[in-house]
Structures are given as structure tokens and as C-alpha cells.
N, C-alpha and C. Protein backbone atom coordinates (compact mmCIF):
# COMPACT_ATOMS: atom_id res chain seq x y z
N UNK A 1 40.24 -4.03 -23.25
CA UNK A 1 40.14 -3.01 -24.27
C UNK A 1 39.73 -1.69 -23.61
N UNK A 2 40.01 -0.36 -24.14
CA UNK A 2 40.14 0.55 -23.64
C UNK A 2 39.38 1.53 -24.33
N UNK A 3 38.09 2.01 -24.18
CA UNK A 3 37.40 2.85 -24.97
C UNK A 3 37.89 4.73 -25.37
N UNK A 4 37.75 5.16 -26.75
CA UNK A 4 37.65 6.22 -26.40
C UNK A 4 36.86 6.74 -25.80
N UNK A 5 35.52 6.84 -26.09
CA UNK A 5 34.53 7.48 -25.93
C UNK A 5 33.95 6.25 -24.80
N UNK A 6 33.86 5.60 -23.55
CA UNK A 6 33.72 4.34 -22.80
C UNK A 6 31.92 4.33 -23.39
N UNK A 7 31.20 3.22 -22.76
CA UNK A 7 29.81 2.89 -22.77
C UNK A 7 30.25 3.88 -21.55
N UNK A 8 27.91 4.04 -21.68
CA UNK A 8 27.34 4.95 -20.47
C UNK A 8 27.57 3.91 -19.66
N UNK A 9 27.91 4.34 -18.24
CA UNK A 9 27.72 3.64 -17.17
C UNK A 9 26.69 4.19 -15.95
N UNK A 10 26.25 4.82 -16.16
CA UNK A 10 25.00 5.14 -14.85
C UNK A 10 24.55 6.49 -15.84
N UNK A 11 23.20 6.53 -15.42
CA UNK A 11 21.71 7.63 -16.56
C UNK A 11 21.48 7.66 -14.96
N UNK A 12 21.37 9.22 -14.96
CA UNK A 12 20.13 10.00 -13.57
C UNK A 12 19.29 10.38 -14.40
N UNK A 13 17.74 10.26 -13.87
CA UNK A 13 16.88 10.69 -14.42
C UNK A 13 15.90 11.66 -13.56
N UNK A 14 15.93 13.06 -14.26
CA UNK A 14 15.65 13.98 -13.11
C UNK A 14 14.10 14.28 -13.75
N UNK A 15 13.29 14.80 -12.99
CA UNK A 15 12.04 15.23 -13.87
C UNK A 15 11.33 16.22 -12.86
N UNK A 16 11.29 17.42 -13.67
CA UNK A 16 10.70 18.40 -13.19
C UNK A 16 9.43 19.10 -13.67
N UNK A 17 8.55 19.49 -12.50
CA UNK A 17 7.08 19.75 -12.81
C UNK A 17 6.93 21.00 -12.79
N UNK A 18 5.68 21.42 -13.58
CA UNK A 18 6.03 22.55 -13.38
C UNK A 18 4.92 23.95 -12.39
N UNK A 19 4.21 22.87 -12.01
CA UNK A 19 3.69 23.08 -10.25
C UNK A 19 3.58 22.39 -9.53
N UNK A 20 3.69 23.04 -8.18
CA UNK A 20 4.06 21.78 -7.14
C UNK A 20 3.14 20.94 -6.81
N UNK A 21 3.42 19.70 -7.01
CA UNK A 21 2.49 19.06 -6.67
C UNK A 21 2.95 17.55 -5.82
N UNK A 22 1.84 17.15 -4.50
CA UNK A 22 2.58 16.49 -3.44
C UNK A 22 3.02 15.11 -4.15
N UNK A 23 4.14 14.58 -3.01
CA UNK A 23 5.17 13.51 -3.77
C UNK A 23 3.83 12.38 -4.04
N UNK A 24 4.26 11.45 -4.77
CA UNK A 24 3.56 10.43 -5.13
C UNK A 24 4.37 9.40 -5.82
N UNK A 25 4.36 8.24 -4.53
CA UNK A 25 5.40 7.60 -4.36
C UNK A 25 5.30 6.02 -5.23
N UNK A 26 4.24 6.24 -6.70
CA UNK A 26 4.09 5.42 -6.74
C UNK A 26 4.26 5.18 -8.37
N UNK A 27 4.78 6.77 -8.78
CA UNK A 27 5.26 6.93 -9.74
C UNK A 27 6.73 6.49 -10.89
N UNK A 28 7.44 6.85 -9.56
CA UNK A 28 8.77 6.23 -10.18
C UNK A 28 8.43 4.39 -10.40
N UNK A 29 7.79 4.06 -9.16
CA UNK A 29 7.19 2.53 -9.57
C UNK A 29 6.93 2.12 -11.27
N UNK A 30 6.03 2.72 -11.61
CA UNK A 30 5.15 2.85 -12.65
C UNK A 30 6.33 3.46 -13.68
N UNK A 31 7.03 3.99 -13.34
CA UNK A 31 7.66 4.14 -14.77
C UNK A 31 8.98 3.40 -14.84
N UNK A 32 9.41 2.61 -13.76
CA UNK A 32 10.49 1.44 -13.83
C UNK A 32 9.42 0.32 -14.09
N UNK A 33 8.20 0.15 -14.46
CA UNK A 33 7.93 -1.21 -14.80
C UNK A 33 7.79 -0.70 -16.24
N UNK A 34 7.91 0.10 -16.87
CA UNK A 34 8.10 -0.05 -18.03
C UNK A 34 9.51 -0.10 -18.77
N UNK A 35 10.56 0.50 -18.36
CA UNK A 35 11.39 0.50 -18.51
C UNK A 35 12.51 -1.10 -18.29
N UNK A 36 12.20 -1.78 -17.11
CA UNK A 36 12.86 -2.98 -16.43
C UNK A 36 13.27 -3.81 -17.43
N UNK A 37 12.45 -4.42 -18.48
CA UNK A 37 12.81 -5.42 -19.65
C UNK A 37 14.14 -4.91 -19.95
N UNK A 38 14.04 -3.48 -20.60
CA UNK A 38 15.44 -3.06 -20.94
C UNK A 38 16.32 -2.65 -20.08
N UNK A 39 16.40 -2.66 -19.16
CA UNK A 39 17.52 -1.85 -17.80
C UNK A 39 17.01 -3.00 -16.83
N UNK A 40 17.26 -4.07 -17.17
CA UNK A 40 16.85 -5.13 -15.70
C UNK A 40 17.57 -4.95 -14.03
N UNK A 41 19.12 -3.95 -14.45
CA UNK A 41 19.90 -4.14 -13.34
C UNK A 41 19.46 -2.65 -13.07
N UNK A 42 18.93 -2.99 -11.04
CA UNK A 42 18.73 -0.96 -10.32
C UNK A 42 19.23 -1.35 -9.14
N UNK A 43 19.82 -0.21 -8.63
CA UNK A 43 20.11 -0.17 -7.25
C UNK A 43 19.17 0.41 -6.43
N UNK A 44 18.54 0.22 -5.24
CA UNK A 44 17.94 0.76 -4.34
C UNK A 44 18.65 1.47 -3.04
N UNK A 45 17.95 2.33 -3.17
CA UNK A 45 18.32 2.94 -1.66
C UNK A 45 17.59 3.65 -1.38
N UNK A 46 18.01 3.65 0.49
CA UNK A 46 16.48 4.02 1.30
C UNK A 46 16.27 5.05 1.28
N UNK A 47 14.66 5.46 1.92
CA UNK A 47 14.01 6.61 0.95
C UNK A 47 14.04 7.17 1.92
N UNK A 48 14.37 8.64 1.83
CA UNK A 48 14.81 9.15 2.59
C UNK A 48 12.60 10.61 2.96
N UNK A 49 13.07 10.59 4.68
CA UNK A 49 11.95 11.42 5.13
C UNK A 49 10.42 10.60 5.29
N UNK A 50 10.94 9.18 5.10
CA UNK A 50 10.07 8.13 5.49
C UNK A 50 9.56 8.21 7.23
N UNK A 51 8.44 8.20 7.64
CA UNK A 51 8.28 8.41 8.76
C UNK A 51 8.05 7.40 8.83
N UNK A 52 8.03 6.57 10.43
CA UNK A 52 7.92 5.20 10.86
C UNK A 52 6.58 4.73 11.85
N UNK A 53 5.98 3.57 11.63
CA UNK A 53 4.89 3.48 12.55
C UNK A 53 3.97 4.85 12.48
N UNK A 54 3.27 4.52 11.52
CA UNK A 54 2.15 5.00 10.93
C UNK A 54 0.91 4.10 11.42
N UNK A 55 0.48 4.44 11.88
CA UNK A 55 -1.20 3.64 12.44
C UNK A 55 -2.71 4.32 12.32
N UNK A 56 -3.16 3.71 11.68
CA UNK A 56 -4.80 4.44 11.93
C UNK A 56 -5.96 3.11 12.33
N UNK A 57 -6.07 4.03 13.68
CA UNK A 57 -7.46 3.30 14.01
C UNK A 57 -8.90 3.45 13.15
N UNK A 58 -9.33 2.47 12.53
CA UNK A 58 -10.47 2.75 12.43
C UNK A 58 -11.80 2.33 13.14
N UNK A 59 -12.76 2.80 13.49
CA UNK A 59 -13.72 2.48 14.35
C UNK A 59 -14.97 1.98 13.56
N UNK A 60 -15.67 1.10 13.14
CA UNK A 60 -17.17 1.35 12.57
C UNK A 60 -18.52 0.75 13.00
N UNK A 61 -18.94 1.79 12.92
CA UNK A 61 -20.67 1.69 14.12
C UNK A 61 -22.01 1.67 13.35
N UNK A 62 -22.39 0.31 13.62
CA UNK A 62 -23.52 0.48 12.85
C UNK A 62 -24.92 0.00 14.21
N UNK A 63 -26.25 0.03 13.04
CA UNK A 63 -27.71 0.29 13.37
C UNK A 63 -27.79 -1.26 14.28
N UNK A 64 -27.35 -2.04 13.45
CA UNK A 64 -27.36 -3.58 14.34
C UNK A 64 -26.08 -4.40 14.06
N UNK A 65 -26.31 -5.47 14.85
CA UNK A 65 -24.94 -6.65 14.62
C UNK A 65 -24.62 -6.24 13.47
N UNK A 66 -23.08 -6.71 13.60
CA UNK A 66 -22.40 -6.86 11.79
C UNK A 66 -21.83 -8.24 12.23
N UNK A 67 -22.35 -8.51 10.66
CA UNK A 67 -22.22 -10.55 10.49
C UNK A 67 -21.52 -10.36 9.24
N UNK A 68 -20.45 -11.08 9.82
CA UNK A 68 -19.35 -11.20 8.49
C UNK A 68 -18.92 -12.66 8.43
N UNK A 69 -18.23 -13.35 7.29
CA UNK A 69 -18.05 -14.42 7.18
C UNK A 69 -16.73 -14.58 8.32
N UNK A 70 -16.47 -15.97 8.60
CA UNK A 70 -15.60 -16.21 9.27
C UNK A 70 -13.92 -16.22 8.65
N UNK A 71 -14.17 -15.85 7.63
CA UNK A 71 -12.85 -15.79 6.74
C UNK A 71 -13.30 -14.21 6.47
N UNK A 72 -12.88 -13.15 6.72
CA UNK A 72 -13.17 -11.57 6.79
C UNK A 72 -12.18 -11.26 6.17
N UNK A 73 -10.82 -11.90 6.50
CA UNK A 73 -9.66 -11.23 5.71
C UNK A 73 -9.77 -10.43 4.21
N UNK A 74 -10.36 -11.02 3.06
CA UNK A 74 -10.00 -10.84 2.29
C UNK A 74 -10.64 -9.58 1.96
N UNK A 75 -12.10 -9.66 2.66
CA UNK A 75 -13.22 -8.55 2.24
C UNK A 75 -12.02 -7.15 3.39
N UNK A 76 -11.64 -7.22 4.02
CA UNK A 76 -10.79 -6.04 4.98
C UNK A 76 -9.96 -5.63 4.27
N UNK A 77 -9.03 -6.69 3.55
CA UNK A 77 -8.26 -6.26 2.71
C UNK A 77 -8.46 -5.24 1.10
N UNK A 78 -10.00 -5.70 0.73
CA UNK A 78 -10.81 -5.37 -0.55
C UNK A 78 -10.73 -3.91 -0.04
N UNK A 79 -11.64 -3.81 1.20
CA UNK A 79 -11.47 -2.40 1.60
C UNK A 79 -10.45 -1.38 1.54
N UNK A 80 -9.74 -1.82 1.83
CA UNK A 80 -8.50 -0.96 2.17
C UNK A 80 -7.86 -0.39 1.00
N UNK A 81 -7.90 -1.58 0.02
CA UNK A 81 -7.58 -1.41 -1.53
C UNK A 81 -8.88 -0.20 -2.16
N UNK A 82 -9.90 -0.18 -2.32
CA UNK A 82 -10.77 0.28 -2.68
C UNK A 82 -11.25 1.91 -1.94
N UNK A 83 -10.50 2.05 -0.76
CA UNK A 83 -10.51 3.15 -0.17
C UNK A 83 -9.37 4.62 -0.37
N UNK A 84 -8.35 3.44 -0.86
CA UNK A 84 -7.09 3.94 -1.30
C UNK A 84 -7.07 5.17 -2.38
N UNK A 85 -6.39 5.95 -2.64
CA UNK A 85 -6.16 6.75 -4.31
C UNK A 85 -5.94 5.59 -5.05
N UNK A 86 -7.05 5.92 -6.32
CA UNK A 86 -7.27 4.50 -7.18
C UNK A 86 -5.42 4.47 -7.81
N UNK A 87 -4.65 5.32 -8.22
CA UNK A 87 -3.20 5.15 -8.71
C UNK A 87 -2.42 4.20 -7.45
N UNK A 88 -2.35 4.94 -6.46
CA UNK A 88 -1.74 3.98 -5.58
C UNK A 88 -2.36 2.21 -5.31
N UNK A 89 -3.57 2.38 -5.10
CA UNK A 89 -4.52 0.93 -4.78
C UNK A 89 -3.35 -0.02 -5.82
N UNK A 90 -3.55 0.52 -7.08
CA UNK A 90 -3.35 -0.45 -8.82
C UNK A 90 -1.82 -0.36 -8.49
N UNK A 91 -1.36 0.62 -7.56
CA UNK A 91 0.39 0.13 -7.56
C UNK A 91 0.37 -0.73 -6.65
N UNK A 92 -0.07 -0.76 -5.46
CA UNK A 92 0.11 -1.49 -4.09
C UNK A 92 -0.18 -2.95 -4.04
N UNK A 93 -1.51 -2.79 -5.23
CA UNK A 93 -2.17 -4.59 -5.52
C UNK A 93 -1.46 -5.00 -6.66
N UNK A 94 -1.14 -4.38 -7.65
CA UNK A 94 -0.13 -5.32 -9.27
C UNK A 94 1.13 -5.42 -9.08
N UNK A 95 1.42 -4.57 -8.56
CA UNK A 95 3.31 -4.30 -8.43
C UNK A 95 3.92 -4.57 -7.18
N UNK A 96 3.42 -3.11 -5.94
CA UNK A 96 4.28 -3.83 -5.23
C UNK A 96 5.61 -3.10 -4.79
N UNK A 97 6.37 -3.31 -3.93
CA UNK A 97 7.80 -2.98 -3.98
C UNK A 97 8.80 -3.74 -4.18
N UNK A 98 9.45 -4.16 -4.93
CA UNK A 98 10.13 -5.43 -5.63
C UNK A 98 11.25 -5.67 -4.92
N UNK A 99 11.99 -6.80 -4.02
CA UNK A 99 12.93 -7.13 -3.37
C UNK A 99 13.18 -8.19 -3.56
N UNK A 100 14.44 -8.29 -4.27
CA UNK A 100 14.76 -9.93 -4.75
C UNK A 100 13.49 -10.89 -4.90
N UNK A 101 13.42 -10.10 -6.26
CA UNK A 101 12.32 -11.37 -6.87
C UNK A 101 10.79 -11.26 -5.60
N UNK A 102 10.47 -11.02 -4.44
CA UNK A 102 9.63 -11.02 -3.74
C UNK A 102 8.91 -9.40 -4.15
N UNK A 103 7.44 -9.30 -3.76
CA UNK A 103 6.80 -7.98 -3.78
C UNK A 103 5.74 -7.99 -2.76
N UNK A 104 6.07 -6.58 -2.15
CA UNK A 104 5.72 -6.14 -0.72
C UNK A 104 4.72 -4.68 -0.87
N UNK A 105 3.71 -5.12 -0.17
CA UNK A 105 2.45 -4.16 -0.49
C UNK A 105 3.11 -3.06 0.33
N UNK A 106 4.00 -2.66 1.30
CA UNK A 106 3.94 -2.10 2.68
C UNK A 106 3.06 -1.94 3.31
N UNK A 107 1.87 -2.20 3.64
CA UNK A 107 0.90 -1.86 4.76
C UNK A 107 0.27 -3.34 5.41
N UNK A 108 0.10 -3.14 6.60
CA UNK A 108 -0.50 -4.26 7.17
C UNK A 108 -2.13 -3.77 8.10
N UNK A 109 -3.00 -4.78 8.75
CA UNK A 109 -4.39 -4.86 9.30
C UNK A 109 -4.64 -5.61 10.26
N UNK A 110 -5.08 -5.48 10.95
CA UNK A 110 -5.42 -6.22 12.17
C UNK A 110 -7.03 -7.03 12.33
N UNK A 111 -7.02 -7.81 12.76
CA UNK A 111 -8.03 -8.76 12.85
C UNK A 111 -9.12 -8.03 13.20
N UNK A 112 -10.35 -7.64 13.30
CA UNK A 112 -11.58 -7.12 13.65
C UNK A 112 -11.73 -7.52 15.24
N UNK A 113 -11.56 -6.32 15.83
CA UNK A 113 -11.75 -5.93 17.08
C UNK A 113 -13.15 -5.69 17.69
N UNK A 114 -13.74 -6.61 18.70
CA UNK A 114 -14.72 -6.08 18.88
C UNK A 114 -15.55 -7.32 19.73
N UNK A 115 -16.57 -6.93 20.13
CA UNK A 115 -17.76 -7.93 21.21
C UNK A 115 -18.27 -8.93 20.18
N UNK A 116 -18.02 -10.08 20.21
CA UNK A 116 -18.32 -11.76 19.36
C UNK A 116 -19.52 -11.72 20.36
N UNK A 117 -20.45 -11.99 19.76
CA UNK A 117 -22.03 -12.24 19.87
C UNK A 117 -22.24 -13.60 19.29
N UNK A 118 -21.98 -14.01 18.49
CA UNK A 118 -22.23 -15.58 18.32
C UNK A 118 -21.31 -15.56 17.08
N UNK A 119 -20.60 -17.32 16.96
CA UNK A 119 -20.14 -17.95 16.10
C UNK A 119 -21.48 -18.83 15.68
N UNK A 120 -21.74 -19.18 14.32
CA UNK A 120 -22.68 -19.53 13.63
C UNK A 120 -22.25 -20.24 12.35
N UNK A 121 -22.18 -21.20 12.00
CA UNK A 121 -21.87 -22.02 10.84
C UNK A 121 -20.05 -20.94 10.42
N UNK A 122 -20.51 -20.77 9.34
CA UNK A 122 -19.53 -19.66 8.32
C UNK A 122 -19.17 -18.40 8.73
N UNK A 123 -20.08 -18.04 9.86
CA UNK A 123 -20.19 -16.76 10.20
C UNK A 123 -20.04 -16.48 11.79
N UNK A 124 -19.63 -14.97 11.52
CA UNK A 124 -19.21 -14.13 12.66
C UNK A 124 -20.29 -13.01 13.14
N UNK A 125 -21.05 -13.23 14.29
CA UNK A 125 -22.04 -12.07 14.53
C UNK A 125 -21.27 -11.09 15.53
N UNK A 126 -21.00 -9.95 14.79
CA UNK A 126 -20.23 -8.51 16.33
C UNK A 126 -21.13 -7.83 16.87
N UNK A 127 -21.04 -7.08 17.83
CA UNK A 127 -21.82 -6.01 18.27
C UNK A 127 -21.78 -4.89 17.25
N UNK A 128 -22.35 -3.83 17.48
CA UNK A 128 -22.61 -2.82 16.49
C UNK A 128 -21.49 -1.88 16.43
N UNK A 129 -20.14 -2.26 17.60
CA UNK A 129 -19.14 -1.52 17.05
C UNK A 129 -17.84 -2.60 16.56
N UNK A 130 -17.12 -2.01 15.96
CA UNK A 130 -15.91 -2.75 15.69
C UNK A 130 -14.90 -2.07 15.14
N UNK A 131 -13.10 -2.16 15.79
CA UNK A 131 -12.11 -1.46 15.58
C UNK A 131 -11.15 -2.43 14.54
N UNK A 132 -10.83 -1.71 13.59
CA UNK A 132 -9.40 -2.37 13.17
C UNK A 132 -8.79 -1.15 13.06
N UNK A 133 -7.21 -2.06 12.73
CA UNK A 133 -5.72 -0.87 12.43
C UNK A 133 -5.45 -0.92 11.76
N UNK A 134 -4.86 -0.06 10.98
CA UNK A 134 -4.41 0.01 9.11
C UNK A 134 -2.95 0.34 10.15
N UNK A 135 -1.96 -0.30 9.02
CA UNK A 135 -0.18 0.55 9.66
C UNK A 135 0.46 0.23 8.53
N UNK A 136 1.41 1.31 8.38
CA UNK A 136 2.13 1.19 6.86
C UNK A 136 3.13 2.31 7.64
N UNK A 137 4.42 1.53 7.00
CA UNK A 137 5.79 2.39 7.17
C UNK A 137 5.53 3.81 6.10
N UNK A 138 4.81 3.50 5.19
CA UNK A 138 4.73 5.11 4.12
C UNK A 138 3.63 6.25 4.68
N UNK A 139 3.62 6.99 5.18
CA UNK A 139 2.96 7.76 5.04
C UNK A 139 1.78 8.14 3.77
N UNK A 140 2.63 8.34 2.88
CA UNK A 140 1.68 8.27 1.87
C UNK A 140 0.60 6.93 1.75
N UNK A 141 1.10 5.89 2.19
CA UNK A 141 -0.53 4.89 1.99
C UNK A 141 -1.61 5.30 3.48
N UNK A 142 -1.26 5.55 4.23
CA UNK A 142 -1.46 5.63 5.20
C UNK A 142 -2.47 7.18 5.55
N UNK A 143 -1.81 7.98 5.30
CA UNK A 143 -3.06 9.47 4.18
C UNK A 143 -3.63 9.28 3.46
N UNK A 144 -3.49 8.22 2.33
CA UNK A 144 -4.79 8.10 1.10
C UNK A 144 -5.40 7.35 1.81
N UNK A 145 -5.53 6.31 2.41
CA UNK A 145 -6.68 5.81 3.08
C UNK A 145 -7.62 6.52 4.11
N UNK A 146 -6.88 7.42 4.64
CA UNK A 146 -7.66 8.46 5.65
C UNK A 146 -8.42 9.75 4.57
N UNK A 147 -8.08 10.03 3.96
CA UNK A 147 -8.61 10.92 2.68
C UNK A 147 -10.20 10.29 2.09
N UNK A 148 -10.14 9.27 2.06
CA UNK A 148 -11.11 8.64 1.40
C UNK A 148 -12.07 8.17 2.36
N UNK A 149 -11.75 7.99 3.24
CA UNK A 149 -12.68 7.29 4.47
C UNK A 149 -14.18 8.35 4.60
């Protein structure tokens, strides 16, 4: 069958501000999860001015040992979330970047770097310094965490 008037086949949706204000990449997120129920089918494509290998060292020095549990992951991870711009943190931890059915925080951490002073039951005793790495392909996660630090 042959329409006069055919169905829409592709909606751009443009949105303009009306001062400048820096990108925030976590928006269009946030407004395709409301929308998705009704428009389930999107195409992606790559984002363009993405810079690559993004790394921040962080260093932290304290008064005496730091004793952390032997499972640290999750509390490193708490951090990172909690250091974040609270909009991005709530996109990066609920949502996500959606790829076939899978969702991808983009940023990754490295194990706690540093002088082991004793293993102890549950726990990890360090010396008074210790390095980890934050790395995220976005720039933008990768600046809000340095912003807040």
C-alpha cells in the first residue's frame, strides 16, 4: 500500500539553550529513558570529539596506616560515585550506556597502590600513602571527578 501523506519515518530532535552552557553528556541519557517505552527502536553512533585514555592519578596521604577491609573494591568504587557531579554519579550508577541489552558505566579503577604493612584477618594495613587510577574514555567523567576532589 502506498501512502499519501506516508507515516513519519525518522524525528531529529534539536534543543537549543539559551546560554552557553558546557556539554553534559548525560542528558540526552535521561531524556531517552523516558521516552524508550514509546520509541523502543534508536540508532547509535559514535560520539564524536571523544578524547581517548583519560587517566587520573590519585594519590592519598594520611597521619597513620590506612586499614581497609580486604574486599576495598566496593568502598573505591562508592567513592568515585560520590565524588562525581551528583547528575552524572545517578546516570553512571542507574542507567548506564545501553548496548544490546548490557549497561556500561565507562570508567574503570585500579587496585590500591601502595606499601602492605600487614595482612590481618579481613583486613589490609598500608603505609600512609596510597595511589589509585580513575580512567574513563569520556572526558566528561573524568573532569567531574577531578572538580570535586
Amino acid at each position: 500500500m502506498v501512502y499519501k501523506n506516508p507515516p513519519l519515518v525518522e524525528a531529529l530532535c534539536v534543543i537549543h539553550f539559551t546560554e552557553p552552557y558546557p556539554w553534559d553528556l548525560t542528558l540526552f541519557g535521561l531524556f531517552y529513558e523516558r521516552l524508550k517505552k514509546d520509541f523502543p527502536y534508536k540508532e547509535s553512533y559514535a560520539l564524536m570529539g571523544v578524547e581517548q585514555n583519560m587517566i587520573l592519578r590519585i594519590t592519598l596521604s594520611a597521619e597513620d596506616n590506612i586499614r581497609l577491609p580486604k574486599s576495598y573494591n566496593h568502598y573505591l568504587q562508592a567513592f568515585f560515585y560520590k565524588n562525581m557531579d551528583p547528575i552524572l554519579s545517578n546516570f553512571l550508577h542507574n542507567i548506564g550506556f545501553v548496548y544490546n541489552k548490557r549497561r556500561f558505566k565507562l570508567f574503570t579503577f585500579s587496585k590500591i597502590i601502595g606499601k602492605i604493612i600487614k595482612k590481618e584477618g579481613d583486613f589490609i594495613d598500608f603505609d600512609n600513602n596510597i595511589t589509585v587510577y580513575f580512567a574513563s574514555p569520556l572526558i566528561d567523567i573524568v573532569s567531574s571527578s577531578v572538580k570535586t576532589l
